[in-house]
C-alpha atoms as a PDB file:
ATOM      1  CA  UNK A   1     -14.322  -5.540   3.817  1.00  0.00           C
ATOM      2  CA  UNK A   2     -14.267  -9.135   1.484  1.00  0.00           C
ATOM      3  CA  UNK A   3     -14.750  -6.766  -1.279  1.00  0.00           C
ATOM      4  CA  UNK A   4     -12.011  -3.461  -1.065  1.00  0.00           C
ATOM      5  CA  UNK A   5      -9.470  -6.910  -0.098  1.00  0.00           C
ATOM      6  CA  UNK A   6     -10.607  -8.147  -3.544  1.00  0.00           C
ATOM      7  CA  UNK A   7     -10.199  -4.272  -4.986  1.00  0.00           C
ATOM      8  CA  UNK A   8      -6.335  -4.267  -3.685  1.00  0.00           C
ATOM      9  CA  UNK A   9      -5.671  -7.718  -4.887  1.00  0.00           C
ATOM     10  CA  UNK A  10      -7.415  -6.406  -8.318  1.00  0.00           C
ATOM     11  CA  UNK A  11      -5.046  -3.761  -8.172  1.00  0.00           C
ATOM     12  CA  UNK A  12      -2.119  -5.338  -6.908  1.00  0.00           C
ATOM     13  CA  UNK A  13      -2.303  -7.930 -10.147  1.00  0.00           C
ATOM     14  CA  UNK A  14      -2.369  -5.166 -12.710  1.00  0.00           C
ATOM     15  CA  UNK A  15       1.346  -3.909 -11.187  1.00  0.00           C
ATOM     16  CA  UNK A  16       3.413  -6.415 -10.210  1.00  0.00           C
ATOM     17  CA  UNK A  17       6.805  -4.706  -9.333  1.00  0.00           C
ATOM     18  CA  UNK A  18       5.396  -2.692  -6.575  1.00  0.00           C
ATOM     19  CA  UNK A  19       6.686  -3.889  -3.398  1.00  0.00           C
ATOM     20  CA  UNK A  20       3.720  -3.782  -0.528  1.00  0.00           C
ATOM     21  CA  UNK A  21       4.257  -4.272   2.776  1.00  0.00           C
ATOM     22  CA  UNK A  22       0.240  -4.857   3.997  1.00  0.00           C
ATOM     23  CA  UNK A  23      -0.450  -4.604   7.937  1.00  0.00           C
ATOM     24  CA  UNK A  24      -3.907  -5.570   8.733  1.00  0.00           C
ATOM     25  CA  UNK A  25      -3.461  -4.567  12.628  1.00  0.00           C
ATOM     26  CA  UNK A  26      -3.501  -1.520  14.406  1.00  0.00           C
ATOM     27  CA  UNK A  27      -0.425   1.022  13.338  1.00  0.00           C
ATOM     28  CA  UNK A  28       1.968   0.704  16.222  1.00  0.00           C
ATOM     29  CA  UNK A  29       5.561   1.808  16.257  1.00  0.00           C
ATOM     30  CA  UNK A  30       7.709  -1.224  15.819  1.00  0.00           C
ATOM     31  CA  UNK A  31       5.094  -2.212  13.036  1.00  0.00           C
ATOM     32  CA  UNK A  32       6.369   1.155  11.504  1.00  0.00           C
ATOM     33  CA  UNK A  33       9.906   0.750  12.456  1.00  0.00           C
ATOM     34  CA  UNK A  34       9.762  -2.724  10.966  1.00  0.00           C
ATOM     35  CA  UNK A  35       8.448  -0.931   8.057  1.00  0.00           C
ATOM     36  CA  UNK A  36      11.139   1.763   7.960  1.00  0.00           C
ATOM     37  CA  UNK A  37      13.673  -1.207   8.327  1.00  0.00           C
ATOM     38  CA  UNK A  38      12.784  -3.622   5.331  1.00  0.00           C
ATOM     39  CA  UNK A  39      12.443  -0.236   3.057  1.00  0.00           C
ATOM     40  CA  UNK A  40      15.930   0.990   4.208  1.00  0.00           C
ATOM     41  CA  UNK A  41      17.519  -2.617   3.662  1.00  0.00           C
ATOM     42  CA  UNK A  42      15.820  -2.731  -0.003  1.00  0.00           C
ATOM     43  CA  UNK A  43      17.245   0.738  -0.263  1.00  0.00           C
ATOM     44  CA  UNK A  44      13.786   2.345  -1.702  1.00  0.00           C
ATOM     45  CA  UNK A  45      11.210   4.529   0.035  1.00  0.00           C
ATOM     46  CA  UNK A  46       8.252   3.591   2.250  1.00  0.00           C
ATOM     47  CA  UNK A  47       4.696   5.184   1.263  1.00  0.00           C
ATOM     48  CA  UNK A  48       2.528   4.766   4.012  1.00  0.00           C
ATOM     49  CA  UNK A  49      -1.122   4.784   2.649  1.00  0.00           C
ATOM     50  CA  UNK A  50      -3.827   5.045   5.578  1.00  0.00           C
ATOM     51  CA  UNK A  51      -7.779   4.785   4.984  1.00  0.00           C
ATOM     52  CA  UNK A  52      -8.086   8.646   4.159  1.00  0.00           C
ATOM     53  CA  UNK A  53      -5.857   7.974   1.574  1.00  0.00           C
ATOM     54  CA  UNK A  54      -8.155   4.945   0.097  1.00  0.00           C
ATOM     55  CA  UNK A  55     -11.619   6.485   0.708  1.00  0.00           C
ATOM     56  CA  UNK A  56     -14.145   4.134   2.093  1.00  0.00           C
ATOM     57  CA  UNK A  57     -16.998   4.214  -0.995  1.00  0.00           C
ATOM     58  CA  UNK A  58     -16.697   1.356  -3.009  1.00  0.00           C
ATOM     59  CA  UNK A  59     -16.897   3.054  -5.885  1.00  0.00           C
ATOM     60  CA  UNK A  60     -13.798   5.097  -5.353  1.00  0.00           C
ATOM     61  CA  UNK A  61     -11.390   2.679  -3.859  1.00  0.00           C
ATOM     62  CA  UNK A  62      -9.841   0.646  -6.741  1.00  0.00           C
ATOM     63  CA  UNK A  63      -9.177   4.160  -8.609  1.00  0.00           C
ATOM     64  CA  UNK A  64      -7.668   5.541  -5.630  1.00  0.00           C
ATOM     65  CA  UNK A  65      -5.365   2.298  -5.540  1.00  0.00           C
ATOM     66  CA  UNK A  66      -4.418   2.412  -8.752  1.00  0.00           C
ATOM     67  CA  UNK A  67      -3.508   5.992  -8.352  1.00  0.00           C
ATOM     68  CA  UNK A  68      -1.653   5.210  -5.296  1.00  0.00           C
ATOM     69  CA  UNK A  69       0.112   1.590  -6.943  1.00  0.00           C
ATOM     70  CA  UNK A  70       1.367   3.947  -9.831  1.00  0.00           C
ATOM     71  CA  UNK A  71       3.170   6.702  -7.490  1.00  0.00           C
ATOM     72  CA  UNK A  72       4.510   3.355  -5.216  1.00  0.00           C
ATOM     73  CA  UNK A  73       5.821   1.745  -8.964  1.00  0.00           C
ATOM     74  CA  UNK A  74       7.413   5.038 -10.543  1.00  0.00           C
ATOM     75  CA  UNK A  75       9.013   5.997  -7.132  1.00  0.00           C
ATOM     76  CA  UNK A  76       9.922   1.966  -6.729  1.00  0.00           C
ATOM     77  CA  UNK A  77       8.527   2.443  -3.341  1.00  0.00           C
ATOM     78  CA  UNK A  78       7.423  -0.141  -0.400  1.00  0.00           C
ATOM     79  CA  UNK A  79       3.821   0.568   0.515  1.00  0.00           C
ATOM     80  CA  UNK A  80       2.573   0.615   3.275  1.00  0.00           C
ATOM     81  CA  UNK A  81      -0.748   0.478   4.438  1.00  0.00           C
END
């Protein structure tokens, strides 16, 4: 777990202007509608990103972020995951 945190923060360093919106709890709706509201206030889109999204090897997960940080930054998108 220590380590895919480190991965995202890895990832998070090497793009700077992508607004993430990071909930650590279970998805429930007004996490989501919270969500929905700070993306429609900054006027840009929300990209929820769940686990499939991610993978769970090791290996795998700071390319999948990085794949996922570059769609968030060319959309200008808030993430959330």
């Amino acid at each position: 777990m220590v380590t895919n945190i480190l991965k995202v923060l890895r990832a998070l360093a090497r793009h700077p202007q992508v607004s993430v919106c990071i909930d650590l709890q279970l998805i429930s709706w007004p996490n989501i509608l919270l969500a929905e509201t700070i993306a429609m206030a900054a006027k840009k889109p929300l990209f929820p990103v769940n686990v499939a999204d991610v993978g769970t090897k090791a290996k795998y997960v700071e390319a999948n972020l990085e794949k996922i940080f570059d769609l968030a930054t060319t959309w200008e998108a808030i993430l959330l995951m």
